[in-house]
N, C-alpha and C. Protein backbone atom coordinates (compact mmCIF):
# COMPACT_ATOMS: atom_id res chain seq x y z
N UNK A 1 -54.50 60.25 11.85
CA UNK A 1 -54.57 59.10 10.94
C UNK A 1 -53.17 58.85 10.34
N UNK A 2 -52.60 57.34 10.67
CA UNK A 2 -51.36 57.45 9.85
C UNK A 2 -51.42 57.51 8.44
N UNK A 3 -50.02 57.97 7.95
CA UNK A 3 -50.07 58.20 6.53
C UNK A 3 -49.81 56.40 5.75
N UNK A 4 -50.33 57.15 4.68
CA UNK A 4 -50.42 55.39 3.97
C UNK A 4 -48.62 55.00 3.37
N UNK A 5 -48.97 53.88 3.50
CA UNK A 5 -47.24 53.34 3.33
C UNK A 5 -46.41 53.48 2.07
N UNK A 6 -47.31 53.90 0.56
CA UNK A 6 -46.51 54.76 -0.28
C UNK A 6 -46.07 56.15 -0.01
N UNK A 7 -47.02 56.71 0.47
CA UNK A 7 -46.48 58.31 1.21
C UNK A 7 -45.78 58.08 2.09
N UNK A 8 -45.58 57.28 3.51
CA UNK A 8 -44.33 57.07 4.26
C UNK A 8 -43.33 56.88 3.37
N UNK A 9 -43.20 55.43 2.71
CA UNK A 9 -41.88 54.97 1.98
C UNK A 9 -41.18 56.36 1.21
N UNK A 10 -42.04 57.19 0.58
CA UNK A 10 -41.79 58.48 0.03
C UNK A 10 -40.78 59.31 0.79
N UNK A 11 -40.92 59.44 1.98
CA UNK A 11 -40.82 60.35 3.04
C UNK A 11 -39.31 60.16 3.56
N UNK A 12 -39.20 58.69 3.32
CA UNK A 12 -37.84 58.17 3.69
C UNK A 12 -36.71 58.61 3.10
N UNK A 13 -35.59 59.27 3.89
CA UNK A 13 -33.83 59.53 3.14
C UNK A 13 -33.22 59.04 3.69
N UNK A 14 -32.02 58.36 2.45
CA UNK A 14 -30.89 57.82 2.20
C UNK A 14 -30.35 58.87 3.78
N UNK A 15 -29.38 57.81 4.20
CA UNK A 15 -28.28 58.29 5.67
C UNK A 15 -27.27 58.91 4.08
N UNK A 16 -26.38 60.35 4.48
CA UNK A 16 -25.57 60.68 3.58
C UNK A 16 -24.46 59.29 3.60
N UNK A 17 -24.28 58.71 2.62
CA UNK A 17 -22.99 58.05 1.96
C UNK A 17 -23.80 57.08 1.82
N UNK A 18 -25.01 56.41 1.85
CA UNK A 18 -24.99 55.16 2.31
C UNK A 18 -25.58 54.75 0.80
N UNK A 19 -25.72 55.55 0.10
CA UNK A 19 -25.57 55.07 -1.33
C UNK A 19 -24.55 54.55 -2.14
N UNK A 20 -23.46 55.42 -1.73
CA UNK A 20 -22.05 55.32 -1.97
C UNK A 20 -21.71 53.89 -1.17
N UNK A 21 -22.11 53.60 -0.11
CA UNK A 21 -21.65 52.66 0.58
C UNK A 21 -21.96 51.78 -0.13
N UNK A 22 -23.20 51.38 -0.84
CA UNK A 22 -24.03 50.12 -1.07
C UNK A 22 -23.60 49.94 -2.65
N UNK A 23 -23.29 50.90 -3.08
CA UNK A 23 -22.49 50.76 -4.43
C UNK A 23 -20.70 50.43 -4.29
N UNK A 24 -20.63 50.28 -3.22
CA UNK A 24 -19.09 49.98 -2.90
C UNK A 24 -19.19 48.61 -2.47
N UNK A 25 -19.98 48.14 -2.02
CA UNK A 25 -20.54 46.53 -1.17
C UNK A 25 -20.46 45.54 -2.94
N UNK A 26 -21.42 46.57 -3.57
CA UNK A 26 -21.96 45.32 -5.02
C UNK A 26 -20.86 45.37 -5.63
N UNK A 27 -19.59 46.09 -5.27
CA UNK A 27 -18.83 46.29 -6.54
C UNK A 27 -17.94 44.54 -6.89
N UNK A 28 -18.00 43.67 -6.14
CA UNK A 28 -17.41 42.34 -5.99
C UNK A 28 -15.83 42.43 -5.68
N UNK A 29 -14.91 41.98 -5.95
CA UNK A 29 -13.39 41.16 -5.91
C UNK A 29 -13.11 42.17 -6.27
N UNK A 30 -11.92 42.79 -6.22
CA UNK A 30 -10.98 43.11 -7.06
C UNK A 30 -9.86 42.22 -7.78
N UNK A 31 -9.46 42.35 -8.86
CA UNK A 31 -8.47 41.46 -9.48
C UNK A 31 -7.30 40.84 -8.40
N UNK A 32 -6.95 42.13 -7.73
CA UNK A 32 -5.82 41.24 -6.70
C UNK A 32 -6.20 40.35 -5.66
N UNK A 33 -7.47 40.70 -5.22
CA UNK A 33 -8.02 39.85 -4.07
C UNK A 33 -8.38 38.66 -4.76
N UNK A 34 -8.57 38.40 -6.12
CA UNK A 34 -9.44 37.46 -6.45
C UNK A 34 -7.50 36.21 -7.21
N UNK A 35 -6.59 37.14 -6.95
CA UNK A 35 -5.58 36.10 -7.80
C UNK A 35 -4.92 35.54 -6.25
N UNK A 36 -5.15 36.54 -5.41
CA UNK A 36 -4.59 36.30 -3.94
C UNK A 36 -5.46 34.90 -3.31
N UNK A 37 -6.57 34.87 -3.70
CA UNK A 37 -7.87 33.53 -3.39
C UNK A 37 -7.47 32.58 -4.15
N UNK A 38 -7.17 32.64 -5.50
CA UNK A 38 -7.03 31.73 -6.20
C UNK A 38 -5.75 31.02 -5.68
N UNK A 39 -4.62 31.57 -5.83
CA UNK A 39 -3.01 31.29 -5.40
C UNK A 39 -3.62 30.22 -3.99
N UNK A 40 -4.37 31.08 -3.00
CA UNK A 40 -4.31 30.16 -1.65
C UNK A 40 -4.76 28.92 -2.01
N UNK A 41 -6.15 28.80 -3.01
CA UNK A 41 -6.91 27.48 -3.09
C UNK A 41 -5.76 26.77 -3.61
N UNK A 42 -4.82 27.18 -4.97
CA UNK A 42 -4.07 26.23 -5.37
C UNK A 42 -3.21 25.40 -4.55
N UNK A 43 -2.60 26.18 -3.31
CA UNK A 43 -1.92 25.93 -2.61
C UNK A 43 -2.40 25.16 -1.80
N UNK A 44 -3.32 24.99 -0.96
CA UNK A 44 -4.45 23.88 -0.17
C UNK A 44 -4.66 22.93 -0.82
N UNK A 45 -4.98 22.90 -2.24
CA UNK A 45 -5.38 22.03 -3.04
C UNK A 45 -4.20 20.96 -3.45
N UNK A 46 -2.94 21.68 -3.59
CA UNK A 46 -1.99 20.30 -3.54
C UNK A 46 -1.20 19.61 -2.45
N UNK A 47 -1.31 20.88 -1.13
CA UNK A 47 -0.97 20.08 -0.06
C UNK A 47 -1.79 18.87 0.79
N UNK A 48 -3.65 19.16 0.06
CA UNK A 48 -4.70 18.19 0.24
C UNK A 48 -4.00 16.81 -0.38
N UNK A 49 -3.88 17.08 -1.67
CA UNK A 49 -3.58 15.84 -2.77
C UNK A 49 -2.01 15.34 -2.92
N UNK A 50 -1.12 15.83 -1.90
CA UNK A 50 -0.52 15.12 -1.84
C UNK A 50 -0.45 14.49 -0.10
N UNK A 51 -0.90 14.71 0.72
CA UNK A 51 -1.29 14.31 2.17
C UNK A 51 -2.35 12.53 1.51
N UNK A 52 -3.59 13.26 0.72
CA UNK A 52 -3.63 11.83 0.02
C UNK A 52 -3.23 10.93 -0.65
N UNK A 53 -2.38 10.94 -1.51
CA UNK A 53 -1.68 10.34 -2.06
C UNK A 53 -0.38 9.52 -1.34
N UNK A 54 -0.20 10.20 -0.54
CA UNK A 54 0.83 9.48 0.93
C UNK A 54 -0.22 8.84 1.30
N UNK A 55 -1.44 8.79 1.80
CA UNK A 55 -2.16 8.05 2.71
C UNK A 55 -2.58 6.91 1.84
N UNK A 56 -3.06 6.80 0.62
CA UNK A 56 -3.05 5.60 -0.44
C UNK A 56 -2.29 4.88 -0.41
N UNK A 57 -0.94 5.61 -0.76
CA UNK A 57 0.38 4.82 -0.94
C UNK A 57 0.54 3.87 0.29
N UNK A 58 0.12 4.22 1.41
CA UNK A 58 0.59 3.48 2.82
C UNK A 58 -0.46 2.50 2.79
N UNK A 59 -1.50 2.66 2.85
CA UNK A 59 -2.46 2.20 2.92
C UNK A 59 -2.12 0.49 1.88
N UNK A 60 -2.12 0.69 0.62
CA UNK A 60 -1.90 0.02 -0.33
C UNK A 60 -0.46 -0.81 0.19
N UNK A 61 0.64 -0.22 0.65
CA UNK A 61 1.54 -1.29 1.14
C UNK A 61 1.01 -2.22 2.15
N UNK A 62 0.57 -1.51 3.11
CA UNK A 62 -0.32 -2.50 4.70
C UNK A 62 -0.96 -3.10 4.14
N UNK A 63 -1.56 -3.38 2.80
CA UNK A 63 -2.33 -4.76 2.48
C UNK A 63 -1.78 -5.16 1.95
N UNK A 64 -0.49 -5.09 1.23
CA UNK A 64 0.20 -6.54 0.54
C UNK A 64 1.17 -6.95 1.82
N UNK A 65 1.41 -5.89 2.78
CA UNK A 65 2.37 -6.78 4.02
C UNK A 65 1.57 -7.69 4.65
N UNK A 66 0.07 -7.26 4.95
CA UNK A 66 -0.56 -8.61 5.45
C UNK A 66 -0.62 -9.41 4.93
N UNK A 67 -1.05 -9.42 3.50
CA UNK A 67 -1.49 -10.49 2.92
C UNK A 67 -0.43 -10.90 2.47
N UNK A 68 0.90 -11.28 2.62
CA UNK A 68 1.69 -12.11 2.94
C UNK A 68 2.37 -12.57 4.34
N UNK A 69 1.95 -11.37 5.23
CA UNK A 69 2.00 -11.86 6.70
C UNK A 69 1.15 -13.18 6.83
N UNK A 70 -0.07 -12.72 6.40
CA UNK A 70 -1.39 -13.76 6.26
C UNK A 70 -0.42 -15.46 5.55
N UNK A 71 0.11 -15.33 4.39
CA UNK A 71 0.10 -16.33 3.47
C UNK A 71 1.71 -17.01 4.43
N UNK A 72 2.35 -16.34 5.31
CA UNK A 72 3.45 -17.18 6.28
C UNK A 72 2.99 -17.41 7.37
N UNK A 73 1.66 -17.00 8.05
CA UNK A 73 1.21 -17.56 9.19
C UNK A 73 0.34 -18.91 8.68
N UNK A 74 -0.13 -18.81 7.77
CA UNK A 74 -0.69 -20.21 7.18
C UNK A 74 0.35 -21.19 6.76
N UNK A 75 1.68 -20.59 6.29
CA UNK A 75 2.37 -21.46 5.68
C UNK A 75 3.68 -22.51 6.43
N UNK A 76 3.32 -21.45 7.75
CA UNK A 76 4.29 -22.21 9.06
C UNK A 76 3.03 -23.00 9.72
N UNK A 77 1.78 -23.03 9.68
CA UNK A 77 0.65 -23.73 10.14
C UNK A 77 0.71 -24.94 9.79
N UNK A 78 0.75 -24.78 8.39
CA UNK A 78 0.45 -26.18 7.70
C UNK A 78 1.81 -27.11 7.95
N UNK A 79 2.65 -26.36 7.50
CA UNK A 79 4.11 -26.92 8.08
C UNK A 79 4.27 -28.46 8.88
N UNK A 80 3.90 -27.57 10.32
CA UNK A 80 3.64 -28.15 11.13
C UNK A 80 2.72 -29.02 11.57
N UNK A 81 1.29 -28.78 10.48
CA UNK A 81 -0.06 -29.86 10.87
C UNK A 81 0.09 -30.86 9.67
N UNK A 82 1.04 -30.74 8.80
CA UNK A 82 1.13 -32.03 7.85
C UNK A 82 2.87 -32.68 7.97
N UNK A 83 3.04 -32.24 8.88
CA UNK A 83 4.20 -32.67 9.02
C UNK A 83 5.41 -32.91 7.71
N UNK A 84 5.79 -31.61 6.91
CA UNK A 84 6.36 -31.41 5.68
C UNK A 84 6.48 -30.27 5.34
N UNK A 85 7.95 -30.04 4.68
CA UNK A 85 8.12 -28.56 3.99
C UNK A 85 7.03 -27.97 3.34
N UNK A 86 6.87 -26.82 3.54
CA UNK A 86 5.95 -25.96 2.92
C UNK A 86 6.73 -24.77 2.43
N UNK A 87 6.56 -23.97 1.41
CA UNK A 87 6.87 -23.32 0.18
C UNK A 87 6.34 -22.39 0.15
N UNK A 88 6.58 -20.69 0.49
CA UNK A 88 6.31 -19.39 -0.18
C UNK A 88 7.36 -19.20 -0.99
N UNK A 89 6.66 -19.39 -3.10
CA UNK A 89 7.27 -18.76 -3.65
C UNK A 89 7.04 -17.58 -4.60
N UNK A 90 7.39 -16.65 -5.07
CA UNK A 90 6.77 -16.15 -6.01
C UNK A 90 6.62 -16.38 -7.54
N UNK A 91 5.62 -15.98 -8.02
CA UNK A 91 5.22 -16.60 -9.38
C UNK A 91 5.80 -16.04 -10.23
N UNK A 92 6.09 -16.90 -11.26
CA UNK A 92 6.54 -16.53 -12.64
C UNK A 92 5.00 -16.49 -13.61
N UNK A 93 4.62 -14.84 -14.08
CA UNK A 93 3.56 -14.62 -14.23
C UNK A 93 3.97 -15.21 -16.13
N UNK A 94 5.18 -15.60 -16.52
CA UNK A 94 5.36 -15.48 -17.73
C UNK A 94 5.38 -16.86 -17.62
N UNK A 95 5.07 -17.60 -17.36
CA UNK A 95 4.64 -19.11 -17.45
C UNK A 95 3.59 -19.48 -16.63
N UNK A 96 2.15 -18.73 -16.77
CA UNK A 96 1.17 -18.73 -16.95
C UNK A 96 0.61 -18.42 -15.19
N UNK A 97 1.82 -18.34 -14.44
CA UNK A 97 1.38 -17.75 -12.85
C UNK A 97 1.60 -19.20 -12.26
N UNK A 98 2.03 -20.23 -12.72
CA UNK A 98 1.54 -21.56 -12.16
C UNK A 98 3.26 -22.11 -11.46
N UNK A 99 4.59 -21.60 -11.52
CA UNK A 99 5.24 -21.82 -11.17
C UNK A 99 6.00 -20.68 -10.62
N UNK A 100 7.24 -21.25 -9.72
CA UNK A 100 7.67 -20.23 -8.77
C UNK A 100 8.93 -19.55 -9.98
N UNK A 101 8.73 -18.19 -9.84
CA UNK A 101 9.68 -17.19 -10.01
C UNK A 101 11.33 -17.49 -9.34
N UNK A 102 11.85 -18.34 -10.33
CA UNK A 102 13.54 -18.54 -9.49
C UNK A 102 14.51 -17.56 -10.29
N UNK A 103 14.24 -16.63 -11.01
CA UNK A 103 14.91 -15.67 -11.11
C UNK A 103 16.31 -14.66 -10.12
N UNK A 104 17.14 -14.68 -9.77
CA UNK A 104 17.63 -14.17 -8.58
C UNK A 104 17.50 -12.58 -8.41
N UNK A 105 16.63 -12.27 -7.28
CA UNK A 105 16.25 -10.91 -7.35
C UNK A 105 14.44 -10.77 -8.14
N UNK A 106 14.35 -12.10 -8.06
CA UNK A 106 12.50 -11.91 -8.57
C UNK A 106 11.73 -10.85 -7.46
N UNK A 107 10.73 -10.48 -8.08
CA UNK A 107 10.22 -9.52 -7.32
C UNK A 107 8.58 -10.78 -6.98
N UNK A 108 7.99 -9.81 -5.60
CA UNK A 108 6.84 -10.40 -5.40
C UNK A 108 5.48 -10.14 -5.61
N UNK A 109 5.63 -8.66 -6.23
CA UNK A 109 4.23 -8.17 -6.96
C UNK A 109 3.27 -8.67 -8.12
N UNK A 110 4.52 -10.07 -8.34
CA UNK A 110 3.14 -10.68 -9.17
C UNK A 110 2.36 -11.71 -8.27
N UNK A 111 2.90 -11.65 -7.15
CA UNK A 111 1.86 -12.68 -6.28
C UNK A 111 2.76 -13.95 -6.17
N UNK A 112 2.04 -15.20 -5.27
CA UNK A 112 2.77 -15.91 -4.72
C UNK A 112 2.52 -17.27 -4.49
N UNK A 113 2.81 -18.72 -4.73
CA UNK A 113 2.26 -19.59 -4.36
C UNK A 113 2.69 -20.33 -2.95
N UNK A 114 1.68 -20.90 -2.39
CA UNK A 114 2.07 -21.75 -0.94
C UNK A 114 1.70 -23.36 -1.27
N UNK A 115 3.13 -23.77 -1.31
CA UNK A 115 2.43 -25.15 -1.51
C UNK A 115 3.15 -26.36 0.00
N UNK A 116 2.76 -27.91 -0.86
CA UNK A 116 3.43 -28.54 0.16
C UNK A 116 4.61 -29.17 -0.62
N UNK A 117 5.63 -29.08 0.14
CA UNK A 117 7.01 -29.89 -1.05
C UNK A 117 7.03 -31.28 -0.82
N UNK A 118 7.06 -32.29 -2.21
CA UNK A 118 7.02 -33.30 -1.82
C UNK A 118 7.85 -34.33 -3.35
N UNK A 119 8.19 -33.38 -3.74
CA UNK A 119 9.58 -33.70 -4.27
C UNK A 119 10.36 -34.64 -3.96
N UNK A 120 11.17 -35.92 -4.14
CA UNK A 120 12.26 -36.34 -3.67
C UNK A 120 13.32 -36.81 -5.01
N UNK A 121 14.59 -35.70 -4.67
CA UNK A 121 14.71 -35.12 -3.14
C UNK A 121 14.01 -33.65 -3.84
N UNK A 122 13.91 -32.72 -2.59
CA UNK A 122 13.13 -31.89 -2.40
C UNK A 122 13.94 -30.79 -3.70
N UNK A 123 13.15 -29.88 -4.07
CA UNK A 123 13.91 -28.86 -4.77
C UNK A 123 12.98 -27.25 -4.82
N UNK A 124 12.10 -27.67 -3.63
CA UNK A 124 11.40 -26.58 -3.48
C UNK A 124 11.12 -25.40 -4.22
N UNK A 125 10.35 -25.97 -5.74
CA UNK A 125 10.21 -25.37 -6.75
C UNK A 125 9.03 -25.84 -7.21
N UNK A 126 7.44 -25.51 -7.40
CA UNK A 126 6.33 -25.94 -7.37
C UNK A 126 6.52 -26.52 -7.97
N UNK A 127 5.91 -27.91 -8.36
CA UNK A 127 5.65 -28.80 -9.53
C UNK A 127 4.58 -29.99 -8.97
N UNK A 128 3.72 -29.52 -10.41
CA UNK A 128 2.17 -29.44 -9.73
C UNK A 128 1.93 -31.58 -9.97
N UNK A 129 2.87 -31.95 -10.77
CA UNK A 129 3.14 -33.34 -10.59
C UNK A 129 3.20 -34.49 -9.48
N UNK A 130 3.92 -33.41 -8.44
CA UNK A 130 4.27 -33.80 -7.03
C UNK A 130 4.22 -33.18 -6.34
N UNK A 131 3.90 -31.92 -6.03
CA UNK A 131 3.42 -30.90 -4.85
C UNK A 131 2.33 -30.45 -4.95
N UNK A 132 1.54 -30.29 -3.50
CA UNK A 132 0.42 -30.09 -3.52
C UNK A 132 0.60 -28.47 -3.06
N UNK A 133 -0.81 -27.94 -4.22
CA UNK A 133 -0.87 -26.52 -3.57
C UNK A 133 -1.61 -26.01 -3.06
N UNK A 134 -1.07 -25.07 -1.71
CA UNK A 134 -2.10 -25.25 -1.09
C UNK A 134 -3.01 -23.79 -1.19
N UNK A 135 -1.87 -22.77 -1.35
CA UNK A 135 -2.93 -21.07 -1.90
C UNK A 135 -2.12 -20.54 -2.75
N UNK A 136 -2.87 -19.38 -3.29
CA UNK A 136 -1.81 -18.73 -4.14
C UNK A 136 -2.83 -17.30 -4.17
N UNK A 137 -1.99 -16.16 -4.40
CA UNK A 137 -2.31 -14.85 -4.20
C UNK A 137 -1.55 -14.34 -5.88
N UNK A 138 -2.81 -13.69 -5.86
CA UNK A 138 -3.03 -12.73 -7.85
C UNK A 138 -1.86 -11.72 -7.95
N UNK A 139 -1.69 -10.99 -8.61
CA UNK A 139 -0.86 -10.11 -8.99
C UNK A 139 -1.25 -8.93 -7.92
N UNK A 140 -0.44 -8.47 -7.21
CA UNK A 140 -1.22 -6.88 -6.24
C UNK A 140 -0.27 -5.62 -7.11
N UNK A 141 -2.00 -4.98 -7.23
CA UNK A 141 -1.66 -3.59 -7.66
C UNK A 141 -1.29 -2.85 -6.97
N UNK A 142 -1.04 -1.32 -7.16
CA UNK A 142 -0.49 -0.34 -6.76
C UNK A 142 1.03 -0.96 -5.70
N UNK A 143 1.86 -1.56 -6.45
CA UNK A 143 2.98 -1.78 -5.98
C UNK A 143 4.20 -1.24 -6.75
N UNK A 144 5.01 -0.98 -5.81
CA UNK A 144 6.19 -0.41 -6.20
C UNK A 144 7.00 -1.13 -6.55
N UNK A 145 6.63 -2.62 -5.68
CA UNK A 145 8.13 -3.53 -5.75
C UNK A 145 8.09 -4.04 -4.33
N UNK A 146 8.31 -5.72 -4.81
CA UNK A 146 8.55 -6.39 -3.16
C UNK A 146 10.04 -7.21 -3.63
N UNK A 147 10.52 -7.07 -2.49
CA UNK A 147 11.84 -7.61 -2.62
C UNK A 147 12.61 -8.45 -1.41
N UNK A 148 13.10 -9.61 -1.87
CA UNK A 148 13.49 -10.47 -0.60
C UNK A 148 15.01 -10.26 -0.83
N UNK A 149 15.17 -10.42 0.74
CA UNK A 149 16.59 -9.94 0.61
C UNK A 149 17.06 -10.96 1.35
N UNK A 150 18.52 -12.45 1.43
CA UNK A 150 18.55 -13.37 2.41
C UNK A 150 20.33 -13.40 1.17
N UNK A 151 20.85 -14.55 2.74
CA UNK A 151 22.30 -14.89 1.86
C UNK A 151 22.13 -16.43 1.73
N UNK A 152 20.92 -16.91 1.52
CA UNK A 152 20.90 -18.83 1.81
C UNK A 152 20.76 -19.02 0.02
N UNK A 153 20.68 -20.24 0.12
CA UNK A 153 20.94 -20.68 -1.51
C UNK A 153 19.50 -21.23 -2.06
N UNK A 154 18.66 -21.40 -1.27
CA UNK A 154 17.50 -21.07 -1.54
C UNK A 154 16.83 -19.37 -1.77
N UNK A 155 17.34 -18.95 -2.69
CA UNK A 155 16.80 -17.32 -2.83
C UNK A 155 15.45 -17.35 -3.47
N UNK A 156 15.02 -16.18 -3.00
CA UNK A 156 13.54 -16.07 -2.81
C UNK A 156 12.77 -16.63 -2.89
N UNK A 157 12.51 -17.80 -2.01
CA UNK A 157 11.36 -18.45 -1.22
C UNK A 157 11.56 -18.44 0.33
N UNK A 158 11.02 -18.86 0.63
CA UNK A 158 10.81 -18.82 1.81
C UNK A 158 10.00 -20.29 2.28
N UNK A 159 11.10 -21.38 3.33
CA UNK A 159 10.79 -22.48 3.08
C UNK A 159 10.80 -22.73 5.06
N UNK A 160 9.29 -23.36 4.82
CA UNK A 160 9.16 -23.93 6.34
C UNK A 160 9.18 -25.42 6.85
N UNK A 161 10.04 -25.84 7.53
CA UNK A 161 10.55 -26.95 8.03
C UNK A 161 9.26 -27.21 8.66
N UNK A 162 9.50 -29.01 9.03
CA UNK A 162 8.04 -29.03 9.84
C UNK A 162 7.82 -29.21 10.99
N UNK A 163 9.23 -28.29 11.57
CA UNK A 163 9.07 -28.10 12.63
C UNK A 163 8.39 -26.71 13.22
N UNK A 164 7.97 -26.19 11.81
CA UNK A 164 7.49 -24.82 11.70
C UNK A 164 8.80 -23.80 11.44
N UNK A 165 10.27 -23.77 11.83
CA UNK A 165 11.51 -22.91 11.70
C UNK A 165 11.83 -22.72 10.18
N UNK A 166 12.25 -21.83 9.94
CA UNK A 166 12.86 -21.87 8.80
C UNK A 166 14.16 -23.16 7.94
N UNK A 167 14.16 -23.37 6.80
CA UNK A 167 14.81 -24.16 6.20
C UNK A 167 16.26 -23.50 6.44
N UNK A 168 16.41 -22.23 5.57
CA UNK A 168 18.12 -21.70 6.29
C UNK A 168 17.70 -20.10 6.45
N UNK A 169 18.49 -19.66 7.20
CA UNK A 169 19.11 -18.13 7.51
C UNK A 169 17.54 -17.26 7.49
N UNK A 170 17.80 -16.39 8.24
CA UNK A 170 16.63 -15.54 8.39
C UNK A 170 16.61 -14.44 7.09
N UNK A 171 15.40 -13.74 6.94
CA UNK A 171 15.46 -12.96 5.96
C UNK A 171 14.54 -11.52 6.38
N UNK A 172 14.99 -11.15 5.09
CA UNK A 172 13.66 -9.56 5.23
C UNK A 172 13.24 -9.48 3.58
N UNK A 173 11.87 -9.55 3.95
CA UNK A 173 11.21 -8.44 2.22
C UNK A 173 10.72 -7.22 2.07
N UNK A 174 11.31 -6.67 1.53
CA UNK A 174 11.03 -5.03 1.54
C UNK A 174 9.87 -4.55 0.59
N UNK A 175 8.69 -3.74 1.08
CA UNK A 175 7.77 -3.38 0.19
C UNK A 175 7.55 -2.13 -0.05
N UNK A 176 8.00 -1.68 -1.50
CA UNK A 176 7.61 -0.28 -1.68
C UNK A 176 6.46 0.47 -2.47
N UNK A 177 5.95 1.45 -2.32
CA UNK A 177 4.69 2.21 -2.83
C UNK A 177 5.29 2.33 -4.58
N UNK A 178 4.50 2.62 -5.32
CA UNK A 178 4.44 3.68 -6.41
C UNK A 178 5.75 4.24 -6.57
N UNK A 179 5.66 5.12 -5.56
CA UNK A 179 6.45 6.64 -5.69
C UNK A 179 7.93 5.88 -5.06
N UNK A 180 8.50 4.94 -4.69
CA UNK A 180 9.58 4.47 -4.32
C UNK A 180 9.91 5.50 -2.98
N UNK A 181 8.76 6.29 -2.58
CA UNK A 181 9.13 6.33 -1.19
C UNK A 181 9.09 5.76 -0.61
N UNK A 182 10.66 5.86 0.57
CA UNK A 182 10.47 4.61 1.63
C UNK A 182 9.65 5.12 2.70
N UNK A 183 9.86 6.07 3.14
CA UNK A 183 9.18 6.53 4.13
C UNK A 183 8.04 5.82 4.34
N UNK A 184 7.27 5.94 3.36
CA UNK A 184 5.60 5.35 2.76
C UNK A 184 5.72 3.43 3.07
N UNK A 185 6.63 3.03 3.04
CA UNK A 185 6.56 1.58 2.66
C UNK A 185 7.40 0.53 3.57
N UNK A 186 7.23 -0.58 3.89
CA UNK A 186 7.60 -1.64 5.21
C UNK A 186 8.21 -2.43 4.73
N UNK A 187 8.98 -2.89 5.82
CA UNK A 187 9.87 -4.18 5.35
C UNK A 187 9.47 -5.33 6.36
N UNK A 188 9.25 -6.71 6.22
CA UNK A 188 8.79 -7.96 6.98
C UNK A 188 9.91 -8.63 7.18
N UNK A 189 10.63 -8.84 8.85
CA UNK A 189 11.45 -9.41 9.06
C UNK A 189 11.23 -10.52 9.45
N UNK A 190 11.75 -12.09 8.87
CA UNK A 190 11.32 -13.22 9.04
C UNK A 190 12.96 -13.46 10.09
N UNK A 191 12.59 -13.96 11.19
CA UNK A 191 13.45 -14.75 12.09
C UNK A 191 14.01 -16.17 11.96
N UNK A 192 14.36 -16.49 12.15
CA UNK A 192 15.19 -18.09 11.83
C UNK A 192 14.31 -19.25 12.64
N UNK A 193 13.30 -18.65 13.56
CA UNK A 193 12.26 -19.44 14.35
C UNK A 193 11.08 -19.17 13.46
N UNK A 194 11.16 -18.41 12.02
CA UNK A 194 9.59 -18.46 11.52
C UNK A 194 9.00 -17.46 11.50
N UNK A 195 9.26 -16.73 12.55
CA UNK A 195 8.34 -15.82 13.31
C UNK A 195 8.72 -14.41 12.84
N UNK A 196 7.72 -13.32 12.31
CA UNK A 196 7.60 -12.20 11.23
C UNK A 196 7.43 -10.80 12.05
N UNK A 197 7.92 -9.63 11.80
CA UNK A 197 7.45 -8.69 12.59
C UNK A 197 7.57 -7.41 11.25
N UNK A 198 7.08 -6.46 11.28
CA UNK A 198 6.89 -5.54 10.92
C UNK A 198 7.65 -4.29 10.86
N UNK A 199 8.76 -3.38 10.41
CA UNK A 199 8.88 -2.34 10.52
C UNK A 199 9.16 -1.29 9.56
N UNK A 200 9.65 -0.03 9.58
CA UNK A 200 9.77 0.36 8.63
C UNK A 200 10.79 0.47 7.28
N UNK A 201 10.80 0.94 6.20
CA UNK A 201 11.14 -0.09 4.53
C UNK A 201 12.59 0.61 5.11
N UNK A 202 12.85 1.84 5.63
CA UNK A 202 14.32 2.22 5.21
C UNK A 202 15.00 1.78 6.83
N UNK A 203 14.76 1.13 7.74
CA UNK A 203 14.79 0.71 8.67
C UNK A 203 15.52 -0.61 8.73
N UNK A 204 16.39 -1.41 9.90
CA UNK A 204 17.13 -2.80 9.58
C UNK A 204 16.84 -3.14 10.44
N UNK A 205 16.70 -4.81 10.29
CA UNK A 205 15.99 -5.88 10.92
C UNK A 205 16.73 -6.56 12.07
C-alpha cells in the first residue's frame, strides 16, 4: 500500500547545498549590478531621445519645405493661367499677417502670402486695394528659421512672370530645425526657369 502523501512529503531531503542555493537565488541585485543596470538604461535612454529628436526635427523641416514647394508650384501655375505676375511673399506678422514682410533678411516662419500683382506700375508688395490674393500659409511651428538668400533687388519674394520664369536671378531658401542643426535641415533651390529642387541646408545650389 503506498504511503500517504504527508508521510511521503516527510520522507523527502534537501540535495546537500540546495538550501544554500535557493537562499542565494532570493537574495536579488547586488548594489553594483543594480548601478551597472541603471548607468546602461541611462545611456539607451538618451541615445533613444536624441535619435528622436533628430527624427522630429527632420521631419518638421520636410513639411515647411513642401508646403512652400506646394505654395511655388501653385504660384508659377497661376502665373501662367491668368496671364500676370504672381507674388510669394512673406508676412509681416506685426501688421496683422496681411502684408508682405520687406524687411531685408525677413525670415519665412511666420508664413507667406501668394497673390496676383496688379499694381501699376507693379511694386510687388501685397496691397489688398489692387491685388488679388490668392493663398496664404499661418505661422509654422517648430522652426528654426527660413531664409532667402538672392542678389536681385526684389529681396525676399519670389516673383513669377507669366511666362511662369522667374522675375530676376535665381535663388535658394534655407530651412533650419530648432537646434540650428544643419545636418537636420534643407535648402530649396529656385532656378531662373521657376523650377525648385531640394537639397541639403549646408549643401550649394
Amino acid at each position: 500500500m503506498p504511503p500517504r502523501l504527508p508521510v511521503f512529503a516527510k520522507r523527502l531531503r534537501y540535495a546537500p547545498g540546495s538550501r544554500a542555493a535557493s537562499r542565494k537565488v532570493q537574495g536579488g541585485f547586488k548594489l553594483l549590478e543594480l548601478a551597472v543596470t541603471l548607468t546602461i538604461m541611462s545611456v539607451l535612454a538618451s541615445v533613444g531621445m536624441s535619435n528622436w529628436s533628430g527624427l522630429t526635427e527632420k521631419e518638421a523641416v520636410k513639411g515647411h519645405t513642401n508646403a512652400l514647394l506646394g505654395a511655388m508650384r501653385f504660384a508659377r501655375s497661376e502665373a501662367i493661367k491668368k496671364n500676370a505676375p504672381v507674388v510669394i511673399c512673406p508676412r509681416d506678422l506685426a501688421a496683422g499677417g496681411t502684408r508682405c514682410n520687406t524687411a531685408s533678411g525677413a525670415g519665412w516662419e511666420a508664413g507667406w502670402l501668394v497673390f496676383t500683382e496688379q499694381s501699376s506700375p507693379p511694386n510687388y508688395v501685397y496691397d489688398s486695394s489692387t491685388d488679388t490674393l490668392l493663398k496664404e500659409e499661418g505661422k509654422l511651428s517648430s522652426s528654426g528659421g527660413i531664409t532667402m538668400r538672392n542678389g536681385i533687388i526684389v529681396s525676399d519674394r519670389i516673383v513669377y512672370r507669366s511666362s511662369g520664369i522667374l522675375l530676376q536671378g535665381a535663388s535658394n531658401i534655407k530651412f533650419l530645425p530648432v537646434s540650428q542643426n544643419e545636418s537636420r535641415g534643407s535648402m530649396v533651390c529656385i532656378s531662373m526657369q521657376g523650377r525648385a529642387r531640394v537639397i541639403g541646408a549646408a549643401d550649394s545650389c
